[in-house]
N, C-alpha and C. Protein backbone atom coordinates (compact mmCIF):
# COMPACT_ATOMS: atom_id res chain seq x y z
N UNK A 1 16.09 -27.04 -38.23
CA UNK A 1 16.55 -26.81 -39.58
C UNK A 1 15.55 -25.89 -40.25
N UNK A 2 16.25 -24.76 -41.14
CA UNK A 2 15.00 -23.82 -41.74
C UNK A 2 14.91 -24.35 -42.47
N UNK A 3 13.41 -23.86 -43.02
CA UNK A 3 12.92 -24.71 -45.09
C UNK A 3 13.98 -23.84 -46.06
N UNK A 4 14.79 -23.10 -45.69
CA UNK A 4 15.44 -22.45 -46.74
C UNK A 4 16.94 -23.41 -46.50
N UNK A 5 17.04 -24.20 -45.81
CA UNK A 5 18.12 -24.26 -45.74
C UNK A 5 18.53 -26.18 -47.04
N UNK A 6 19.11 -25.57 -47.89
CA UNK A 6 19.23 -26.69 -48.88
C UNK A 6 20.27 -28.20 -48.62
N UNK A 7 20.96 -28.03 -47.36
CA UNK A 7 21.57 -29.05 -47.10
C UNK A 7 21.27 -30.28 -45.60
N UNK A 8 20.37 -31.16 -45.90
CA UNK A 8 19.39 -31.70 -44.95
C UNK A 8 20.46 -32.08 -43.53
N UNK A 9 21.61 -32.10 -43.63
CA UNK A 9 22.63 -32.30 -43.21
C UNK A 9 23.29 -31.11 -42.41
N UNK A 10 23.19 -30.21 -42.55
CA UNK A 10 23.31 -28.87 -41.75
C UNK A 10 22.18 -28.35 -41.35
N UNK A 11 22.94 -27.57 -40.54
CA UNK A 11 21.56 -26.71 -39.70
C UNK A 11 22.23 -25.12 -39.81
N UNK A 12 21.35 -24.02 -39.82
CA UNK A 12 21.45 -22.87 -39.42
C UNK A 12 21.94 -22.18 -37.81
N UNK A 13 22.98 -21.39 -37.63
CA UNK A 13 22.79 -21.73 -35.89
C UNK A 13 23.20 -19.60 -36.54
N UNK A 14 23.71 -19.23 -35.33
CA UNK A 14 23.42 -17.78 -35.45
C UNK A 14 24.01 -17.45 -33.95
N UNK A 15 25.42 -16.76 -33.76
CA UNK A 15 26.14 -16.53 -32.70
C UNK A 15 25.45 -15.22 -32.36
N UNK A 16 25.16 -15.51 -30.88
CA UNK A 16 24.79 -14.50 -30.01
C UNK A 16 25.19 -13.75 -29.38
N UNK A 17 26.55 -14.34 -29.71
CA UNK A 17 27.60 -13.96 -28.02
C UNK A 17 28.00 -12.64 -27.92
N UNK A 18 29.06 -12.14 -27.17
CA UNK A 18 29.50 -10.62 -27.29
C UNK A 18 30.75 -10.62 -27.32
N UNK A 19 31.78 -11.84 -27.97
CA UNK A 19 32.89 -11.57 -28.46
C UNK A 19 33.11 -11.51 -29.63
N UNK A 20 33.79 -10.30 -30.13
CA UNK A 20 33.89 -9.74 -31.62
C UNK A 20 34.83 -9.16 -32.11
N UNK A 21 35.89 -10.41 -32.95
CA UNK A 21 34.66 -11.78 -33.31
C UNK A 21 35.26 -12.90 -32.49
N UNK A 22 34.50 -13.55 -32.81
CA UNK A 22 34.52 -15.00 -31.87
C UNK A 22 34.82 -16.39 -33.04
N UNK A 23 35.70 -17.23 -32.70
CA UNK A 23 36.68 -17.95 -33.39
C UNK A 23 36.30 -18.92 -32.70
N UNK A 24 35.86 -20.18 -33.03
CA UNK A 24 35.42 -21.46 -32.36
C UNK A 24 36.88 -22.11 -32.60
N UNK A 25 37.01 -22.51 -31.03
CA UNK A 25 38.77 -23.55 -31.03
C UNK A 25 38.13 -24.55 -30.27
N UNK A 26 36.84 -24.70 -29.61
CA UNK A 26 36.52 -25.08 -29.15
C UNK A 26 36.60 -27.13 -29.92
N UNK A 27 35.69 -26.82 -31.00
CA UNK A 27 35.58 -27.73 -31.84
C UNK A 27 36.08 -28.29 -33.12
N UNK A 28 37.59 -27.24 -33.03
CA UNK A 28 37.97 -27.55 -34.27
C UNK A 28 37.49 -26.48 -35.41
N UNK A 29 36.52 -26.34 -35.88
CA UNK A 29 36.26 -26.07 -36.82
C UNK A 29 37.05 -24.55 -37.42
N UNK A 30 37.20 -23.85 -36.31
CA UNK A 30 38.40 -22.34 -36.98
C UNK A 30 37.36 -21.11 -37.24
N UNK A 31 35.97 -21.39 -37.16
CA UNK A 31 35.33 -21.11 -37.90
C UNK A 31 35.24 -19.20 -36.88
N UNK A 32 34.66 -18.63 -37.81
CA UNK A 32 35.06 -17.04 -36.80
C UNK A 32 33.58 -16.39 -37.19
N UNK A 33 33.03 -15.82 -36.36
CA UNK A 33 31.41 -14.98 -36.30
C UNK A 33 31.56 -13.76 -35.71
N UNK A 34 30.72 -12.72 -36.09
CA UNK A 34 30.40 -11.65 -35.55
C UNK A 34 29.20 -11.86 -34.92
N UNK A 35 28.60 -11.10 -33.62
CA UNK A 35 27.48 -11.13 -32.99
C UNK A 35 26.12 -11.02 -34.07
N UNK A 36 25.55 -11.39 -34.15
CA UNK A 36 24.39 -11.59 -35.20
C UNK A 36 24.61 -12.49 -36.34
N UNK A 37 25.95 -12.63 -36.61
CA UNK A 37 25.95 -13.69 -37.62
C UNK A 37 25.79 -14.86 -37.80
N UNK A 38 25.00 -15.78 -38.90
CA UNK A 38 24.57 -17.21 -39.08
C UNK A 38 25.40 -17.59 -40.29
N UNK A 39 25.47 -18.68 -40.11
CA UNK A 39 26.10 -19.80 -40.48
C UNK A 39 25.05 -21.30 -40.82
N UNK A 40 25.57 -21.39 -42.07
CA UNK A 40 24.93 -22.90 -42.07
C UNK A 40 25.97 -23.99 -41.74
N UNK A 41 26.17 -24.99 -40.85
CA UNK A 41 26.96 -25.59 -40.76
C UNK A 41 26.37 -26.92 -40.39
N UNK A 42 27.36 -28.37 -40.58
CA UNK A 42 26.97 -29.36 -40.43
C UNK A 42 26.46 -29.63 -38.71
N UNK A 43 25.29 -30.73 -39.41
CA UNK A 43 24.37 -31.08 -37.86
C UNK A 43 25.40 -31.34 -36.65
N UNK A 44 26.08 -31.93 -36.64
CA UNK A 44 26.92 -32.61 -35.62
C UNK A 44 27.41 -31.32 -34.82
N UNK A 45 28.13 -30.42 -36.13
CA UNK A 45 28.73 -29.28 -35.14
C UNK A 45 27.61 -28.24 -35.03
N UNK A 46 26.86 -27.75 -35.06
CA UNK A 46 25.57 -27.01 -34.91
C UNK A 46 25.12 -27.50 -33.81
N UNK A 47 25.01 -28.76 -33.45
CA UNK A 47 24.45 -29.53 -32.04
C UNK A 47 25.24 -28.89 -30.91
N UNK A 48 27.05 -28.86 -30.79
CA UNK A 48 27.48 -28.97 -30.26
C UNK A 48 27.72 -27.25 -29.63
N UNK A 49 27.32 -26.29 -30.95
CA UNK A 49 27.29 -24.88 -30.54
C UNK A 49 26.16 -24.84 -29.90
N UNK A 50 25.31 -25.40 -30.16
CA UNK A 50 23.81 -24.92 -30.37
C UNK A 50 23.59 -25.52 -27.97
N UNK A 51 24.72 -26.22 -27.53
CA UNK A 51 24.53 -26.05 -26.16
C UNK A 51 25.25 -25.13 -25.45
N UNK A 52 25.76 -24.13 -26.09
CA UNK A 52 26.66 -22.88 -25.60
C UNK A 52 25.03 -22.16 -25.96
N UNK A 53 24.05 -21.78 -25.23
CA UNK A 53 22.65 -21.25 -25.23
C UNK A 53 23.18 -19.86 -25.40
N UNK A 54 24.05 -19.56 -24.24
CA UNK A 54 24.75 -18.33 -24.32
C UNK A 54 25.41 -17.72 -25.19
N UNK A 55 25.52 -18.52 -26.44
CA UNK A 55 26.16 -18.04 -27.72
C UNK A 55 26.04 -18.20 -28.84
N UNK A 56 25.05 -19.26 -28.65
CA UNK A 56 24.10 -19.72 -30.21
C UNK A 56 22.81 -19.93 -29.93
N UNK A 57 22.32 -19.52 -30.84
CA UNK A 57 20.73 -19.79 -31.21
C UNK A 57 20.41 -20.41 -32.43
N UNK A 58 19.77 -21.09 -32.67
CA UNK A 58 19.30 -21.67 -34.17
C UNK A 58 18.60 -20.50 -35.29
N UNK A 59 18.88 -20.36 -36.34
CA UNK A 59 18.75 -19.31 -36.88
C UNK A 59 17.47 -19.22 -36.95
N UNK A 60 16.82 -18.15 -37.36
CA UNK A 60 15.26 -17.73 -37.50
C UNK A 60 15.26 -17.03 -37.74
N UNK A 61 14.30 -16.95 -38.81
CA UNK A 61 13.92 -15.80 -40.09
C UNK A 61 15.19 -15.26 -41.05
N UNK A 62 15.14 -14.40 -40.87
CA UNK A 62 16.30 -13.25 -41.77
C UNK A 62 17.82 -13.25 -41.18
N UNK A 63 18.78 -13.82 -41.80
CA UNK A 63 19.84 -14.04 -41.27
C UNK A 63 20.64 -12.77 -41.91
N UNK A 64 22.05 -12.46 -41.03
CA UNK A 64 22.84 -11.36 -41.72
C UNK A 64 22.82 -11.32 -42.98
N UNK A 65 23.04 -12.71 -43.41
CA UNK A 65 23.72 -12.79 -45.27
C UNK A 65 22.12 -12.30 -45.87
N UNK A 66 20.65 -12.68 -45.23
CA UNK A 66 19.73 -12.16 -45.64
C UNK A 66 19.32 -10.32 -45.86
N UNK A 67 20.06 -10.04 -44.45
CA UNK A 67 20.13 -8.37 -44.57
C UNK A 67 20.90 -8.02 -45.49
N UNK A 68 22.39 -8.10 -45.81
CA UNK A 68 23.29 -7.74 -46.55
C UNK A 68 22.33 -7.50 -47.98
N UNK A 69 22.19 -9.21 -48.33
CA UNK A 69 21.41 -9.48 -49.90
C UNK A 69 20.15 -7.91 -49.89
N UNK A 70 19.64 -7.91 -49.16
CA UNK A 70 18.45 -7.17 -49.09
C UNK A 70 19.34 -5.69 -49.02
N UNK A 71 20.30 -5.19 -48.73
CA UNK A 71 20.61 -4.09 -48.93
C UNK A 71 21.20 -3.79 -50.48
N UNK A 72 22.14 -4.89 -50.96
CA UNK A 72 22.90 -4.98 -52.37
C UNK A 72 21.39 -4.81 -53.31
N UNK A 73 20.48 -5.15 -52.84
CA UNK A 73 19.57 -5.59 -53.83
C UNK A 73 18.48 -4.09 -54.31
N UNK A 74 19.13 -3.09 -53.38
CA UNK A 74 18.84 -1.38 -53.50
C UNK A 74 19.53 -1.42 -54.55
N UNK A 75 20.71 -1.67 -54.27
CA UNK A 75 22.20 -1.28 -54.63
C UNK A 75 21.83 -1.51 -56.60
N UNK A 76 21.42 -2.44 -56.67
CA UNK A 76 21.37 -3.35 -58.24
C UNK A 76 20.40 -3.51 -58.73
N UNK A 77 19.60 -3.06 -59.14
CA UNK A 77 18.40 -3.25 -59.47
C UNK A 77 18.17 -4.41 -61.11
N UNK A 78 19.16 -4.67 -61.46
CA UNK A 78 19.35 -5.64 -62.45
C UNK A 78 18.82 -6.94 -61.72
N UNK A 79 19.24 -7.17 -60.81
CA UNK A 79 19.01 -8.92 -59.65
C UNK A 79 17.99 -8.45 -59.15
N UNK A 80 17.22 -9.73 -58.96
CA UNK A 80 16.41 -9.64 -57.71
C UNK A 80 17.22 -9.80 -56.53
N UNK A 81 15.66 -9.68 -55.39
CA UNK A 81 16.10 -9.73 -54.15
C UNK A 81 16.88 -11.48 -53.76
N UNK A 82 15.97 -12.29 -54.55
CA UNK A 82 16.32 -13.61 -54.06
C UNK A 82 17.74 -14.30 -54.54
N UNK A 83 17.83 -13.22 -56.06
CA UNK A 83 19.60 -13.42 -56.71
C UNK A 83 20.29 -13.57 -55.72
N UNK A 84 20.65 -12.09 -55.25
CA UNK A 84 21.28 -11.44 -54.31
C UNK A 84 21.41 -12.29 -53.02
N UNK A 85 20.20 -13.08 -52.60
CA UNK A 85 20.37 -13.90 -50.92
C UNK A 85 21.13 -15.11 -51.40
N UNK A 86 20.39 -15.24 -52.47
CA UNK A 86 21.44 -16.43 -52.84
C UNK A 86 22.43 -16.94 -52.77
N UNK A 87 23.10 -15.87 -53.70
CA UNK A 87 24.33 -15.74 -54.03
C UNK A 87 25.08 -15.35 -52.30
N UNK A 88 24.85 -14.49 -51.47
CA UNK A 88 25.29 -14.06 -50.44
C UNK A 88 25.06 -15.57 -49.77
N UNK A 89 24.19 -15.92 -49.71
CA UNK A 89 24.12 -17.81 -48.81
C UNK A 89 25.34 -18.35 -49.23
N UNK A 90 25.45 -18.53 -50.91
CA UNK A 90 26.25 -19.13 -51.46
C UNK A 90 27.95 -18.72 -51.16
N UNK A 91 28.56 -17.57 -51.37
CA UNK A 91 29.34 -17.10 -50.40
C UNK A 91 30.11 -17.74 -48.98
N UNK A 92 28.79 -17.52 -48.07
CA UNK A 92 28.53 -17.59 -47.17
C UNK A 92 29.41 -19.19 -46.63
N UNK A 93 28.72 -20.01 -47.29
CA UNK A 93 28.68 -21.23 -47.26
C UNK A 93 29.47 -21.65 -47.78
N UNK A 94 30.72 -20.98 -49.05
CA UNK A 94 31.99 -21.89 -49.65
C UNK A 94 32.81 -21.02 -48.26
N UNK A 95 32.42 -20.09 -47.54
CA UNK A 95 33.60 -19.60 -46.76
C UNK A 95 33.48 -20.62 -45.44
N UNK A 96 32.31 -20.65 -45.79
CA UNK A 96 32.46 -21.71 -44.23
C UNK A 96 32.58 -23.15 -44.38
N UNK A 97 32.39 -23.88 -45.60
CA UNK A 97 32.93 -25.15 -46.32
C UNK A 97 34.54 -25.11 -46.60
N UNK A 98 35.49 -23.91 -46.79
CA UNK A 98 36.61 -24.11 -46.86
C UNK A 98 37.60 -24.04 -45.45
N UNK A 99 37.06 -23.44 -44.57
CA UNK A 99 37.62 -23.22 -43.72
C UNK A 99 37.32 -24.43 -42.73
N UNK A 100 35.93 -25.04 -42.70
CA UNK A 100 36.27 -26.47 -42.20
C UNK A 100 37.19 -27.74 -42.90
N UNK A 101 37.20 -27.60 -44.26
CA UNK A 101 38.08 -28.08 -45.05
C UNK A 101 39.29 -28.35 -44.45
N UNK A 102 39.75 -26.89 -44.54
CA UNK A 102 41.22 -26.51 -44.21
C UNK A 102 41.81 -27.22 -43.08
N UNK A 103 40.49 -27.04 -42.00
CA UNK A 103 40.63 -27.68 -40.69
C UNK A 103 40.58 -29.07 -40.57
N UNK A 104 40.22 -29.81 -41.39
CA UNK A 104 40.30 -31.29 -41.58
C UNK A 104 41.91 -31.26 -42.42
N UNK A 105 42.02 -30.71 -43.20
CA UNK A 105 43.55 -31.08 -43.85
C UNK A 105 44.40 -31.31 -43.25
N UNK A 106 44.35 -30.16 -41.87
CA UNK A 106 45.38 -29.64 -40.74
C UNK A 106 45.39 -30.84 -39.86
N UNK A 107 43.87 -31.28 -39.67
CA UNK A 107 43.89 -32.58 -38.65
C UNK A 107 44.67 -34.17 -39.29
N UNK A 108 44.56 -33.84 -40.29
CA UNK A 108 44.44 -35.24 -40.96
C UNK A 108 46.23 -35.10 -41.13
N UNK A 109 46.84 -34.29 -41.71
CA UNK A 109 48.17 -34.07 -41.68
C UNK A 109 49.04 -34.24 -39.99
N UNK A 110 48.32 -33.72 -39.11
CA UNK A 110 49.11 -34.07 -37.66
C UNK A 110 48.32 -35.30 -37.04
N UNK A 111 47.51 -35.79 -37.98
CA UNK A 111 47.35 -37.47 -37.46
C UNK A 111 47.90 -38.36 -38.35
N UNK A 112 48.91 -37.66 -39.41
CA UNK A 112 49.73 -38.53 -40.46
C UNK A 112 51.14 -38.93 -39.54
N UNK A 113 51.58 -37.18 -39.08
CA UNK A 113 52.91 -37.21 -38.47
C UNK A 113 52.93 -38.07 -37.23
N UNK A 114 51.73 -38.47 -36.63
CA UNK A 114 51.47 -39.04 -35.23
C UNK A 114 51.27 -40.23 -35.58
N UNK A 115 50.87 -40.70 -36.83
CA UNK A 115 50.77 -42.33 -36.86
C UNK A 115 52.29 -42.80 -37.75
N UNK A 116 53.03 -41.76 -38.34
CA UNK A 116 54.47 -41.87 -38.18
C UNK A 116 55.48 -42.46 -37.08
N UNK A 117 54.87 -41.34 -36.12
CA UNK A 117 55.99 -41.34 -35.27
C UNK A 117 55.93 -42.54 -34.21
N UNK A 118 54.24 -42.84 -34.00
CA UNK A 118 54.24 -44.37 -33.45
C UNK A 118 54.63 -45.09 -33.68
N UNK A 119 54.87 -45.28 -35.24
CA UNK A 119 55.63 -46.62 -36.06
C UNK A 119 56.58 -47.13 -35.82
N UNK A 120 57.37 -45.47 -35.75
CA UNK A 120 58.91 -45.12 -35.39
C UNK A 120 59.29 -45.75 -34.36
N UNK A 121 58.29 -45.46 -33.54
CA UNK A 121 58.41 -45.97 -31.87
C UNK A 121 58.43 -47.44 -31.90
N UNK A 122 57.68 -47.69 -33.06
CA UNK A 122 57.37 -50.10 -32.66
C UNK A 122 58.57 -50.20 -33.45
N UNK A 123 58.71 -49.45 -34.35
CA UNK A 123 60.04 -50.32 -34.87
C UNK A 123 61.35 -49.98 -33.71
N UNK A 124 61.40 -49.54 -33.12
CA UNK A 124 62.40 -49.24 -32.07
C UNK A 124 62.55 -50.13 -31.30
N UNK A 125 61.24 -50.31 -30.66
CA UNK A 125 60.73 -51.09 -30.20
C UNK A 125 61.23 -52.90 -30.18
N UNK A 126 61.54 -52.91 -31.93
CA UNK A 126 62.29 -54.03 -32.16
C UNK A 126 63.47 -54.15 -32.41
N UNK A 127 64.31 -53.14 -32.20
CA UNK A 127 65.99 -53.01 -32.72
C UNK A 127 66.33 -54.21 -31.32
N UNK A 128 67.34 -54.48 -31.58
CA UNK A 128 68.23 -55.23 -30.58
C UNK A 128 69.80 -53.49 -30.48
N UNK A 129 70.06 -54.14 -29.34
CA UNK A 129 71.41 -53.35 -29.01
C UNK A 129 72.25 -52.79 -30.18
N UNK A 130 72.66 -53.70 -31.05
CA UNK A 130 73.68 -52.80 -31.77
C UNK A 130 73.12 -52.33 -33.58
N UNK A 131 71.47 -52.69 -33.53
CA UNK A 131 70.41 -51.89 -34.35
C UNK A 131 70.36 -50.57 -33.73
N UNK A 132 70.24 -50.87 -32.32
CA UNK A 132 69.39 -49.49 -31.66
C UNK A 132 71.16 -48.36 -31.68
N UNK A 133 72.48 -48.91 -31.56
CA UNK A 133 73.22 -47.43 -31.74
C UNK A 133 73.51 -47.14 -33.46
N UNK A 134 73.35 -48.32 -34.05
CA UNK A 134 73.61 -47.87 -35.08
C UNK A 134 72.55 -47.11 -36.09
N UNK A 135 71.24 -47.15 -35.30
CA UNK A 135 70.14 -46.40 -35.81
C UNK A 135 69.99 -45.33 -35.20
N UNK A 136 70.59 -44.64 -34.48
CA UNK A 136 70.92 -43.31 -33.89
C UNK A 136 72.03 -42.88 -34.32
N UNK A 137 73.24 -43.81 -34.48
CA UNK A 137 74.27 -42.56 -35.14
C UNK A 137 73.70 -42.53 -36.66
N UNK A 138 73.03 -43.30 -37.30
CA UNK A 138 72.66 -43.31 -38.55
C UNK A 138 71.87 -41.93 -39.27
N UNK A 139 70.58 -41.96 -38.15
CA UNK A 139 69.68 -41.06 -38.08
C UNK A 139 69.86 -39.79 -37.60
N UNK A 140 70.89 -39.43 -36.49
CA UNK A 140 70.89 -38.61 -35.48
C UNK A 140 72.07 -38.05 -35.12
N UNK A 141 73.00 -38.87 -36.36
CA UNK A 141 74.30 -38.32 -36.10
C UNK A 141 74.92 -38.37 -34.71
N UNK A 142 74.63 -39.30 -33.82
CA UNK A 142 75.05 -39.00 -32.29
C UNK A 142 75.82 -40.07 -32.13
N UNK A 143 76.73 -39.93 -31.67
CA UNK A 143 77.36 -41.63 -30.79
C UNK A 143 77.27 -41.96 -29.44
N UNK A 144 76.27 -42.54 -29.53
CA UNK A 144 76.44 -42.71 -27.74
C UNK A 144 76.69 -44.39 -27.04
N UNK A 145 77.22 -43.62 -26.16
CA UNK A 145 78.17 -44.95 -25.45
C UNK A 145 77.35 -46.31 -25.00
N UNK A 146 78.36 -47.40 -25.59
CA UNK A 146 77.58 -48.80 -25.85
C UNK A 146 77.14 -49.73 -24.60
N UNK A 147 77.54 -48.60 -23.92
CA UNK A 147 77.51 -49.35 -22.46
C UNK A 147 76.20 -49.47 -21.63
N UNK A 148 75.62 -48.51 -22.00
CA UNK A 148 73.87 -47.86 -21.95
C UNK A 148 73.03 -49.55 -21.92
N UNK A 149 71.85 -49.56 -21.34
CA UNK A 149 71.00 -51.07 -21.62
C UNK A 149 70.32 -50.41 -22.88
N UNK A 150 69.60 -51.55 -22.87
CA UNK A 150 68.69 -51.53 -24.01
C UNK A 150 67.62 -50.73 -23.86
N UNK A 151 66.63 -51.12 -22.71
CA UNK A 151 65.44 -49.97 -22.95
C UNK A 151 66.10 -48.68 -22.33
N UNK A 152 67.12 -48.44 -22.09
CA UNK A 152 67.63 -46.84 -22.20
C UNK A 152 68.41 -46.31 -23.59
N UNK A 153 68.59 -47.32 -24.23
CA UNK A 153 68.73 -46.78 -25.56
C UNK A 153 67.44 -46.67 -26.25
N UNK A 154 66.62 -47.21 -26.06
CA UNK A 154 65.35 -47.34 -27.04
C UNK A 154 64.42 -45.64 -26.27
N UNK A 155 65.02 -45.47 -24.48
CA UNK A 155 64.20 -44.53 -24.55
C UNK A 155 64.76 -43.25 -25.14
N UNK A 156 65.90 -43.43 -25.52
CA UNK A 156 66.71 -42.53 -25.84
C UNK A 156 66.53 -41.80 -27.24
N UNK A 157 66.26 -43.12 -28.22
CA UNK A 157 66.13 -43.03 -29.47
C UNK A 157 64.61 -42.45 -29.98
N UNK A 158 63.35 -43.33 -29.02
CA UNK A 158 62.66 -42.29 -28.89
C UNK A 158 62.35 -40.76 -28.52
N UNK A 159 63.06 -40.58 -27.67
CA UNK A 159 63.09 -39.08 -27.69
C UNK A 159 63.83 -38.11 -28.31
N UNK A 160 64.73 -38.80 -29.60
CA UNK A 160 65.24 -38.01 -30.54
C UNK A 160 63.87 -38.53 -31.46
N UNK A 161 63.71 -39.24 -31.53
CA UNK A 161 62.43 -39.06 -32.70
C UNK A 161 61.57 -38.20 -31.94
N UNK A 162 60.82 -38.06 -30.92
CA UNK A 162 59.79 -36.94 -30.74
C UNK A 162 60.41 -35.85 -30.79
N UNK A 163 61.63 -35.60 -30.34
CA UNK A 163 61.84 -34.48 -30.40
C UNK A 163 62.48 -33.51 -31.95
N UNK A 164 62.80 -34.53 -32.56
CA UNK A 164 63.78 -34.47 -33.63
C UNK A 164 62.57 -34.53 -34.94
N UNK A 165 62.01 -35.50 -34.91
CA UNK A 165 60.79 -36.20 -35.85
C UNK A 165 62.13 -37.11 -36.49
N UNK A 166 61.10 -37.58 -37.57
CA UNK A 166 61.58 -39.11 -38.67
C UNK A 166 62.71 -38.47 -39.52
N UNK A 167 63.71 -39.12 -39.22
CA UNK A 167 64.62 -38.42 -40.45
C UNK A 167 65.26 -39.37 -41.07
């Protein structure tokens, strides 16, 4: 962890690699780097880049957002140099706080539809025979013939719900 870095909870890491750019799907996070670029990101996922040796390094010294600041800071002579890193950290860090965000919303939403559709499945699970057609033509608009057993209607009905979803 650098002394500049204000969140005891993240770490600095800094992609090495030579794909550009490079989009972590690896871990979820979405998160996308150019070769030289650092990132402050939480410990857990910093650990988990930080054993791709071949593509992360822990940051040290002067990070991109540090060069940038240090060039704007020609640029403006109103700010200091440390305005300028700041603010560029700061940046830096709501782009990479929203986009893990985003990526938790995304997770948390297809572990909504998935603890749905299990439900779907136990309550199926409990129809008897003439629950289980009348909860398919109900749902699914289908009529299918009463002659079918039971756990072939139930597998049936499940696979209009996976395939169909909750309706």
């Amino acid at each position: 962890m650098t002394v500049t870095n204000k969140h005891p909870t993240h770490r600095d890491v800094t992609y090495i690699g030579k794909e550009d750019p490079f989009v972590d799907r690896n871990y979820g996070s979405n998160l996308d780097f150019v070769p030289g670029q650092s990132r402050t990101v939480p410990a857990a996922l910093a650990a988990r880049f930080l054993l791709h040796t071949d593509c992360f390094e822990e940051s040290k010294g002067e990070t991109e957002a540090a060069k940038a600041a240090a060039k704007l800071a020609d640029d403006n002579a109103k700010k200091s140099e440390k305005q300028l890193k700041d603010e560029l950290k700061a940046k830096e860090q709501e782009d990479t706080d929203a986009k893990l965000a985003e990526q938790q919303r995304l997770e948390d939403e297809r572990r909504k539809r998935e603890d749905a559709i299990f439900e779907q499945h136990n309550l199926i699970d409990g129809l008897k025979k003439a629950e289980l057609l009348d909860f398919i033509k109900d749902n699914y608009k289908e009529v299918v013939d009463s002659k079918r057993t039971v756990p072939d209607l139930r597998a049936h009905a499940k696979s209009l719900v996976d395939a169909q979803g909750i309706i």
